[in-house]
Protein backbone atom coordinates (compact mmCIF):
# COMPACT_ATOMS: atom_id res chain seq x y z
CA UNK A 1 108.74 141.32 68.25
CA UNK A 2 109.42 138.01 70.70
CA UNK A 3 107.70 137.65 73.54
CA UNK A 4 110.03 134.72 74.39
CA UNK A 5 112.05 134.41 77.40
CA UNK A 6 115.35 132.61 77.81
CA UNK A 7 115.62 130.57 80.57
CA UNK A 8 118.72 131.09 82.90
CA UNK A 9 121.15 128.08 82.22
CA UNK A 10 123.82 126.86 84.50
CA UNK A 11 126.78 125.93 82.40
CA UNK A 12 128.66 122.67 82.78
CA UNK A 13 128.04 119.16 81.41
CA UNK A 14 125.96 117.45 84.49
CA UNK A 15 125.17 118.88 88.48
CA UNK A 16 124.55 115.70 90.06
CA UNK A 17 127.01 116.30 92.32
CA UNK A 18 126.55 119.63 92.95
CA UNK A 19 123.32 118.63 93.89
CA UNK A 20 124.23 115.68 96.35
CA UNK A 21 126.53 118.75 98.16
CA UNK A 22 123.98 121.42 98.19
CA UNK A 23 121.26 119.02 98.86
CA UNK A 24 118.24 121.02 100.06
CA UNK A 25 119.80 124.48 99.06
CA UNK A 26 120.59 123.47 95.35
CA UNK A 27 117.61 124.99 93.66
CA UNK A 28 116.76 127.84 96.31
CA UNK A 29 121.19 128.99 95.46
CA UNK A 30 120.81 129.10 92.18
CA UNK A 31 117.32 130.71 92.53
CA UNK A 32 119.27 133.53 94.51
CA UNK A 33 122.35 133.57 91.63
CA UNK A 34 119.97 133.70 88.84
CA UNK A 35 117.76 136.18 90.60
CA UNK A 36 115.06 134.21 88.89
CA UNK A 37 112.59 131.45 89.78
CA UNK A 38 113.21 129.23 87.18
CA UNK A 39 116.98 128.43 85.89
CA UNK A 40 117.84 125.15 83.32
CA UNK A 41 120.29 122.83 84.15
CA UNK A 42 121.66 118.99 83.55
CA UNK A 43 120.98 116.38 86.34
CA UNK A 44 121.91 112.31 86.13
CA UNK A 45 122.78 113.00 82.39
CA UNK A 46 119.58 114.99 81.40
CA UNK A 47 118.11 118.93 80.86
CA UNK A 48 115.97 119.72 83.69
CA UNK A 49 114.42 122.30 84.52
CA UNK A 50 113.82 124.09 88.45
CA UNK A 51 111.31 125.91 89.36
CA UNK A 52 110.03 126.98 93.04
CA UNK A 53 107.97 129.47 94.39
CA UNK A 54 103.98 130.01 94.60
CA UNK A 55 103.34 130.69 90.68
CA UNK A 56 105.64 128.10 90.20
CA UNK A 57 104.03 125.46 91.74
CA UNK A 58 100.86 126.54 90.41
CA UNK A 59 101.68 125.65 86.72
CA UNK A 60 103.88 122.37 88.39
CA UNK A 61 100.57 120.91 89.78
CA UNK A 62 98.52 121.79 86.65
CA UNK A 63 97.97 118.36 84.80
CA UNK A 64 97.31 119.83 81.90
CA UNK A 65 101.16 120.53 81.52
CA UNK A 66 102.64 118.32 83.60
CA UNK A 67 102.91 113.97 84.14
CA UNK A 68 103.88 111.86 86.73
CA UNK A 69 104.63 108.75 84.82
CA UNK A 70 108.01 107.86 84.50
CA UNK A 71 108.88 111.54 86.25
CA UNK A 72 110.70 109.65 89.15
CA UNK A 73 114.37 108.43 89.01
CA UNK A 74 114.64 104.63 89.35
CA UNK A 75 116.22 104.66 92.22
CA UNK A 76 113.51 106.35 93.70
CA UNK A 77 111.10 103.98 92.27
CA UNK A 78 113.12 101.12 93.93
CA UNK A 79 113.05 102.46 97.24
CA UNK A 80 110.54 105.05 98.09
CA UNK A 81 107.52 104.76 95.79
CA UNK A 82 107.46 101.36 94.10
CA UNK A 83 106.37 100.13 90.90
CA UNK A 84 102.83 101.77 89.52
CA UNK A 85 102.35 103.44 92.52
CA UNK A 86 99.29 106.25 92.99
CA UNK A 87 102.56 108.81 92.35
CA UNK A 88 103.81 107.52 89.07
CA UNK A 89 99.84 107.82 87.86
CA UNK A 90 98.00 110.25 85.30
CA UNK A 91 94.92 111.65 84.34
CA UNK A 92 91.68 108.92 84.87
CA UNK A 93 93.79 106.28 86.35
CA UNK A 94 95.19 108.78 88.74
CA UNK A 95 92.17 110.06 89.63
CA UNK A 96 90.48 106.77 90.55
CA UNK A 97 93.31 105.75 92.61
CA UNK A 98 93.30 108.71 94.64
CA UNK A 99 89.97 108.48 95.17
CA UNK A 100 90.74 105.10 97.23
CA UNK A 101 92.86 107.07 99.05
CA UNK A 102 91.00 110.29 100.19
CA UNK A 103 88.09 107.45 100.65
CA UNK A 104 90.39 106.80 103.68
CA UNK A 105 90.66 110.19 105.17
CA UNK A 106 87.48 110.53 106.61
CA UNK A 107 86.78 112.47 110.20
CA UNK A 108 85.46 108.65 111.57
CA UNK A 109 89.12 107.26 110.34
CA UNK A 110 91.29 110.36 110.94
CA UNK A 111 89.41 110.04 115.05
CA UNK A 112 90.23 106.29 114.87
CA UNK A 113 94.19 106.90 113.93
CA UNK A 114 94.84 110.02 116.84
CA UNK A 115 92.98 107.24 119.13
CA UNK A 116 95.42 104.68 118.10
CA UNK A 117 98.42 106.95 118.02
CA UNK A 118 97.57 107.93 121.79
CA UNK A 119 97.54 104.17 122.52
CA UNK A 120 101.01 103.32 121.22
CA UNK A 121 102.35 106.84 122.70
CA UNK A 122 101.13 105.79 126.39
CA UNK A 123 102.66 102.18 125.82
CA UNK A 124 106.07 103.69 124.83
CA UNK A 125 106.51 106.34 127.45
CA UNK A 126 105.59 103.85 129.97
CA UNK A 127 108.49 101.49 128.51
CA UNK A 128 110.76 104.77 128.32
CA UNK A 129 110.92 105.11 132.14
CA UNK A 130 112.37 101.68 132.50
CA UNK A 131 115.29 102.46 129.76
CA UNK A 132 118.59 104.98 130.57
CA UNK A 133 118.41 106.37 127.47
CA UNK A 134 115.97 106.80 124.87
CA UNK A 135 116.87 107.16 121.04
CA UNK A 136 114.13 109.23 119.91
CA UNK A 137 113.39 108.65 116.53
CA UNK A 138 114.31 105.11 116.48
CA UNK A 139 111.30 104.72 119.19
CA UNK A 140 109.01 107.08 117.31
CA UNK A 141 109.35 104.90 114.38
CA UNK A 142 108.17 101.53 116.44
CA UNK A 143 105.45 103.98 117.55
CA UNK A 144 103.98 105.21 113.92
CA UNK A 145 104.38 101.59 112.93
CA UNK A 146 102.36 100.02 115.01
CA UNK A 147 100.22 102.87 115.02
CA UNK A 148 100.14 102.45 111.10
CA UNK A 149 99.47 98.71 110.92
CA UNK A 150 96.92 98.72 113.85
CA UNK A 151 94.87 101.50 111.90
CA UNK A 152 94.87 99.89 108.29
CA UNK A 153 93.91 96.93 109.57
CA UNK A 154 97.72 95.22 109.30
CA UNK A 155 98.46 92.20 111.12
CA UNK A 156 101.33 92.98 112.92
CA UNK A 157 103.10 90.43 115.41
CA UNK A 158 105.06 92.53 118.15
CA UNK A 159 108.23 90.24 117.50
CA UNK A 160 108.71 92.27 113.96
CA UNK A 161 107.76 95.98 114.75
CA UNK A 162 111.08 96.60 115.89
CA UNK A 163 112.50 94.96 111.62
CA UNK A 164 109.05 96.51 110.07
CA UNK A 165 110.34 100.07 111.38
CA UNK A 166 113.69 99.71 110.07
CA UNK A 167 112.91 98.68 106.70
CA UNK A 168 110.06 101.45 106.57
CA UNK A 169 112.40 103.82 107.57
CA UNK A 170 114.80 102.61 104.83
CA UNK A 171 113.03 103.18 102.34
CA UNK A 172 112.83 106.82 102.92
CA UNK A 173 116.23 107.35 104.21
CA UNK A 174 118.14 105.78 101.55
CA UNK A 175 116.78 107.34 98.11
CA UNK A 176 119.79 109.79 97.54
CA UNK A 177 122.18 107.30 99.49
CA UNK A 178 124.83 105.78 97.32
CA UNK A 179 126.57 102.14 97.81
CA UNK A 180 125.25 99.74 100.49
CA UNK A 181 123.16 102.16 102.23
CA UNK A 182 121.26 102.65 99.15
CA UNK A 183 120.96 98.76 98.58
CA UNK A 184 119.28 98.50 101.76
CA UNK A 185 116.17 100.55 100.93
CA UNK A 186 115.67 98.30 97.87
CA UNK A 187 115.72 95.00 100.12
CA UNK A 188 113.50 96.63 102.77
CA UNK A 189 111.43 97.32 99.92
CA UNK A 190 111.92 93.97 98.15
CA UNK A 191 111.26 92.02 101.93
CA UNK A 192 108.08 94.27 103.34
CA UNK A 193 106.38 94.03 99.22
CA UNK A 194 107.00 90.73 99.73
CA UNK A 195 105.47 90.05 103.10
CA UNK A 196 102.24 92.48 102.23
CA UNK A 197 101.30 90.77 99.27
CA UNK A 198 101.29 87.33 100.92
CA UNK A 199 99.07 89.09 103.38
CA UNK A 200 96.74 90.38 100.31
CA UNK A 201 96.92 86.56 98.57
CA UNK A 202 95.49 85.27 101.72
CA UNK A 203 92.70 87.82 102.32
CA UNK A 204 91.50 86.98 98.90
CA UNK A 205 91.32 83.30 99.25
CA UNK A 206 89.31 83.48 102.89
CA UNK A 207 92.15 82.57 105.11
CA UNK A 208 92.48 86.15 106.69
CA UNK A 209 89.77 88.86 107.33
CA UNK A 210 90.77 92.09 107.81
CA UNK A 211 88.12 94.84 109.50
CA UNK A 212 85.34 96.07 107.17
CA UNK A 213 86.49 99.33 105.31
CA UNK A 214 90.09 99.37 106.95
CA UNK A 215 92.34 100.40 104.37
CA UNK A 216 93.22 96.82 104.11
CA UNK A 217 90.01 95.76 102.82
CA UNK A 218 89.47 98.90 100.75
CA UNK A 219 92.47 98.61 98.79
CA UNK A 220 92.05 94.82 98.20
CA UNK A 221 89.22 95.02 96.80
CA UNK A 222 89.68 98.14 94.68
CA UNK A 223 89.23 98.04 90.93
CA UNK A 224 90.51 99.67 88.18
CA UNK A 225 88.94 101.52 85.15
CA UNK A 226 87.95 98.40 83.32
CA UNK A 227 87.24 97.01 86.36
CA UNK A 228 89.60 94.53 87.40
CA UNK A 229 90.69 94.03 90.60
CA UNK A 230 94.26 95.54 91.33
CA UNK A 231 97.24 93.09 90.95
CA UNK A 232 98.90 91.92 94.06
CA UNK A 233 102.07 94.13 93.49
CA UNK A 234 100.47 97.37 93.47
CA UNK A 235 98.12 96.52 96.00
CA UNK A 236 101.41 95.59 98.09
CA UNK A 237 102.82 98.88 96.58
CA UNK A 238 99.64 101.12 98.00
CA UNK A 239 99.47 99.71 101.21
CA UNK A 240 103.38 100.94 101.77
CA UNK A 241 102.37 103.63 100.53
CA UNK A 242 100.10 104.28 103.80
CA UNK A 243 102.55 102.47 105.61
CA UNK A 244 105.69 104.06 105.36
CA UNK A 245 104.45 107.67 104.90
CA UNK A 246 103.13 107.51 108.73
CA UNK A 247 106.61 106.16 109.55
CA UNK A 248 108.34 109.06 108.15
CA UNK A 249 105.92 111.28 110.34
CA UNK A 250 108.86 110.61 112.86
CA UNK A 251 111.40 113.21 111.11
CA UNK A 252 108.98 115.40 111.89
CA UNK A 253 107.81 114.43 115.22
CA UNK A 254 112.50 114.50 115.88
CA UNK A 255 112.05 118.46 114.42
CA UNK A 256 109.42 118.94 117.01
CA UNK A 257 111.05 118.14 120.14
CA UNK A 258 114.13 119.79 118.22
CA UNK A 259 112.29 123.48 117.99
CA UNK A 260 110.89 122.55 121.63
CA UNK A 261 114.54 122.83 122.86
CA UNK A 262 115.82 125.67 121.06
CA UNK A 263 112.95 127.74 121.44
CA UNK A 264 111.58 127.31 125.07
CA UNK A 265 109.59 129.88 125.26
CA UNK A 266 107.17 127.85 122.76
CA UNK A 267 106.91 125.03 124.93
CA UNK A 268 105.10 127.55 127.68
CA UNK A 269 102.60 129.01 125.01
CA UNK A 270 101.85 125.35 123.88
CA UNK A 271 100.86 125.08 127.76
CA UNK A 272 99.00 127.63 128.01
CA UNK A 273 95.20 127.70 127.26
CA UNK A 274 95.54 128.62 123.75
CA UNK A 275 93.82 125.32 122.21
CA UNK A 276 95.19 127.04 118.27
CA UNK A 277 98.41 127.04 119.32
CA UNK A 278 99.73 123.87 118.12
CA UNK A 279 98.65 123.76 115.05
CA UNK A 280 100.68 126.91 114.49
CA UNK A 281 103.54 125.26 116.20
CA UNK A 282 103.33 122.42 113.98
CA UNK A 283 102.84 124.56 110.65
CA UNK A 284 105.78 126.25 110.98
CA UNK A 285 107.62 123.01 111.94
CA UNK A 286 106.56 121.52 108.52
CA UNK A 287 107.77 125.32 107.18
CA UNK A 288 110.69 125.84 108.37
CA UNK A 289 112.18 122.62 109.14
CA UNK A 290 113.34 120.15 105.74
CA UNK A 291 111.35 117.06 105.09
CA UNK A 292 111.35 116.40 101.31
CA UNK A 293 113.74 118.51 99.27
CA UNK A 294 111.99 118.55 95.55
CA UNK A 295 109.27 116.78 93.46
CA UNK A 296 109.80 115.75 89.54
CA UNK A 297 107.32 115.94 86.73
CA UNK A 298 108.29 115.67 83.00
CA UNK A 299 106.24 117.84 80.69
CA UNK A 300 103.34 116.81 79.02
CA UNK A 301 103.55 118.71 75.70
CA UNK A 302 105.05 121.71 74.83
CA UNK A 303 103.55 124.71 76.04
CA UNK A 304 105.23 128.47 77.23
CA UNK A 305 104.95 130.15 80.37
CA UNK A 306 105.71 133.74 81.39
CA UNK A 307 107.95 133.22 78.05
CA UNK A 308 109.48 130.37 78.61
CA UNK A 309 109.43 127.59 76.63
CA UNK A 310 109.29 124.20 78.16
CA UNK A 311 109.73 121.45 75.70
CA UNK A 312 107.38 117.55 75.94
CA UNK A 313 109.20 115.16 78.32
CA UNK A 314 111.52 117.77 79.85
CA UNK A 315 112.20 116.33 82.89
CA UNK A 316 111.50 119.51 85.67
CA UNK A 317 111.88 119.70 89.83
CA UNK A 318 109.66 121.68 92.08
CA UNK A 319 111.72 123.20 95.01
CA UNK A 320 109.48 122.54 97.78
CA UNK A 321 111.98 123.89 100.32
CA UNK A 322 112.99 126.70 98.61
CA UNK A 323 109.02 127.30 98.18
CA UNK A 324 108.18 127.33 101.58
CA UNK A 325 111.32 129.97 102.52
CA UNK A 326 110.65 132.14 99.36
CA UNK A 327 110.67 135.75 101.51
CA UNK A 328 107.88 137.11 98.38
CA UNK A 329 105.59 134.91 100.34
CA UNK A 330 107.15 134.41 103.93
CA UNK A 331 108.29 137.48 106.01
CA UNK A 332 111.94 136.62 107.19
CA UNK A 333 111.46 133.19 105.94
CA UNK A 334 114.57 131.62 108.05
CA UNK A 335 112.94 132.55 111.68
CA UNK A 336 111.19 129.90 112.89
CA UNK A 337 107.90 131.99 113.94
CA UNK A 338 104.34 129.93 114.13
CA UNK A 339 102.45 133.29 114.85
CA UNK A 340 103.24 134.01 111.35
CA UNK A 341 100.38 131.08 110.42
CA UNK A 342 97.80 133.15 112.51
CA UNK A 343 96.24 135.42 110.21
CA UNK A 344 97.99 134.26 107.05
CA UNK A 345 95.80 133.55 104.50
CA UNK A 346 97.37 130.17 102.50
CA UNK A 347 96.77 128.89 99.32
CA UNK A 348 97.21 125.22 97.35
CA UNK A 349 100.43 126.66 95.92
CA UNK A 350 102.63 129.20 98.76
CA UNK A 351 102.90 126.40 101.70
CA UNK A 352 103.96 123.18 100.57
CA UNK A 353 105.76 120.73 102.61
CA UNK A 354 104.01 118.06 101.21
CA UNK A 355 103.65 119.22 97.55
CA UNK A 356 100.72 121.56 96.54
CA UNK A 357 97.15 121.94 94.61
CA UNK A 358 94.65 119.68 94.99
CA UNK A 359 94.11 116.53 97.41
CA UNK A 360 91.18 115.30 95.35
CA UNK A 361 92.07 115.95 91.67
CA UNK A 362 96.23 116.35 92.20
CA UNK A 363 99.21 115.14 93.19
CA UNK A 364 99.21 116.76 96.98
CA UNK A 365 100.16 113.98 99.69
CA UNK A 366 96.99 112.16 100.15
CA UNK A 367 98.25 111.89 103.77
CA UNK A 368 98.78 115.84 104.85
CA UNK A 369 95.76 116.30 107.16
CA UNK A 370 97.20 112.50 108.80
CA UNK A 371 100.15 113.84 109.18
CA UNK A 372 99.06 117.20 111.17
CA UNK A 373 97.48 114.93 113.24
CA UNK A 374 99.42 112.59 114.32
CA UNK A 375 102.10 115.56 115.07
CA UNK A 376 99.13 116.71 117.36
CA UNK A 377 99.41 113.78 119.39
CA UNK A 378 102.97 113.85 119.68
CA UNK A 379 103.70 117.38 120.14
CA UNK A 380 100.87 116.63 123.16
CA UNK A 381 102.67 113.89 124.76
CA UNK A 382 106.06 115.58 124.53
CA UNK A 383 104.87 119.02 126.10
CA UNK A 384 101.81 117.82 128.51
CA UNK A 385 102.22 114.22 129.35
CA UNK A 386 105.74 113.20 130.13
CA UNK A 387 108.72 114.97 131.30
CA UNK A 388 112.16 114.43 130.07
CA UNK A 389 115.81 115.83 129.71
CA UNK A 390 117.91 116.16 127.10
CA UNK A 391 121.37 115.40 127.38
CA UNK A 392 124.79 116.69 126.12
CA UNK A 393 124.53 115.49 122.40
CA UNK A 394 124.96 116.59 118.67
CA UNK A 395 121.47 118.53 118.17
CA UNK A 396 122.79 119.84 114.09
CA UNK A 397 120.64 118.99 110.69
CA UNK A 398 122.32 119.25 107.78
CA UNK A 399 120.89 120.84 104.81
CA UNK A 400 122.78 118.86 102.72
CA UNK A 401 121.44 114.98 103.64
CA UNK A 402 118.34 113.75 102.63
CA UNK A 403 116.47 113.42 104.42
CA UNK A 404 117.96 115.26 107.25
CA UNK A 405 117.50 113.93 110.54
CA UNK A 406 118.76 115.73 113.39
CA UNK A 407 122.31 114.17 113.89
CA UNK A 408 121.96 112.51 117.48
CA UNK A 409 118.21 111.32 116.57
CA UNK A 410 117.43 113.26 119.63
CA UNK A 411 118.67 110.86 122.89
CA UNK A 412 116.19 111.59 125.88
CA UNK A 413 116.74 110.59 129.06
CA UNK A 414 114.89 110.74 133.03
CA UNK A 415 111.46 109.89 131.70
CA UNK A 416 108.77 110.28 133.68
């Protein structure tokens, strides 16, 4: 007798646009449908496979099974990750370059960026009680880009933070985007690749010296398995990489002043004396709120799980929304609740905002622990060190954009 499983298909010739209406619901709705964690479909002319939840994302992040390389739509390629990026990498190769990029997240450099990122905070809320009205994340983005460039050692003259912010933020902003807005990320992309290797060309001739063991220097002088020295373009590539990730911290940082207004009664336990309490308050922020929708993988050769067959180079998507509101892990997953990260034991696979399993050996954000901390800063400033008001404005998210940004980009106003 069989011990094969069929996996739930959705009929119809292609979903792409199914998806681009259901945006981050797509997988977790046809999760519900199915009744099943795992459903078949066809997406931009091709099978794929879905998949969320903990077990899941278990098998997902095993490397065994699963490969990054050539897993990523071009369009994403052209706009969010880049050519030969650390994400499109496998096996030895991937491991070496992530080890230049945990080599980064030490406690000396993760003190140096929240001592940076207070600097640029103080400097902005100072220039936000001259203005009438303050476009949050617009602003947060000039923050976390300075605040990027002054950590990795970036030259960065004040005359371009203001461009440098926009075509970060492009790059994130416009993967799923079709038309013109789409053709923007790929000449922010095109412009900032361009103007970071430069920078690299003239650190390795002498005519610019960047601080010892900044991630500047470290990644300019990192070598590959036969010991080469990376080409300019991915060096270019893996500095973005640092870059824009810390600019994207600002759809979070939107979310947080977002939950601070619907949920006031947060903002006075965040006051109180409770020093844990906002890293719970930021947890479930990264929870409950959406950042990045899915992750692909195509498979590496053929192998069966819980019955299911999954087939070499099936292309296959990782719900990391749906993951992190699956109610077999989260108790009434769609409250926003950060007591709930109290006593809650988590794993590599259950909470995964920023993909799962392991930061040394995986495919998990290099950046995470960066990202909680720079969200320290900020949720800091917004409860403890300035006052502000909110105006009459569209507050609404849509599930359906991505990313979603909240639709106003929170305006602020009365500073102080």
């Amino acid at each position: 007798m069989s011990n094969r499983n069929y996996i739930p298909r959705e009929e119809g010739i292609d979903h792409s646009l199914s998806l681009m209406r259901e945006g981050y619901m797509y997988i977790l709705n046809r999760r519900r449908s199915f009744h099943s964690d795992i459903f078949e479909t066809r997406l931009f002319g091709k099978k794929v496979i879905c998949m969320g939840g903990k077990e899941a994302a278990e098998i997902f992040y095993d490397s065994e099974k699963f490969k990054r390389k050539n897993a990523a739509p071009n369009r994403a390629v052209q706009t969010l990750f880049g050519k030969n990026g650390v994400q499109s990498l496998d096996d030895k190769e991937h491991k070496l370059r992530k080890e230049m990029f945990m080599s980064i997240m030490t406690h000396d450099q993760l003190k140096k960026l929240i001592n940076v990122t207070k600097e640029q905070w103080q400097f902005a809320v100072n220039k936000w009680r001259q203005m009438d009205a303050v476009i949050l994340y617009d602003e947060v983005q000039e923050i976390l880009s300075r605040t990027a460039c002054q950590w990795a050692g970036v030259p960065l003259p004040e005359e371009e933070v203001t461009e440098l912010s926009k075509d970060l933020g492009a790059m994130f902003e416009s993967v799923t985007k079709v038309g013109p807005n789409h053709w923007k990320g790929r000449n922010a992309r095109n412009q900032v690749e361009k103007w970071v290797g430069e920078l690299v060309d003239k650190v390795r001739s002498g005519k610019v010296h960047p601080p010892k063991n900044s991630v500047l220097d470290k990644f300019i002088w990192h070598r590959n398995l036969d010991g080469t020295l990376l080409d300019t373009e991915t060096v270019a590539v893996e500095i973005i990489n640092i870059l824009r990730p810390i600019v994207a911290i600002a759809i979070y940082i939107n979310f947080l002043a977002l939950a601070l207004h619907h949920y006031p009664e947060e903002r006075k336990k965040l006051k109180s004396d409770n020093e844990n309490y906002p890293e719970l308050f930021i947890q479930e922020v990264r929870r409950y709120y959406p950042f990045f929708p899915f992750v692909s993988a195509l498979v590496k050769k053929d192998f069966t799980w819980k019955g299911y067959t999954f087939e070499e180079d099936t292309l296959t998507l990782l719900d990391l929304y749906g993951t992190n509101h699956d109610p077999s892990t989260w108790d009434n997953p769609d409250q926003f609740n950060p007591e709930r990260f109290a006593n809650k034991e988590l794993t590599l696979y259950d909470f995964i905002p920023q993909g799962g399993g392991d930061y040394f050996m995986g495919h998990r954000c290099a950046g995470e622990w960066l990202t909680i901390e720079v969200m320290k800063v900020s949720l800091d400033y917004l409860v403890n060190q300035m006052d502000y008001e909110l105006p009459e404005q569209d507050l609404s998210y849509s599930l359906v954009s991505m990313p979603s940004i909240p639709h106003s980009r929170i305006v602020i106003n009365h500073v102080i």
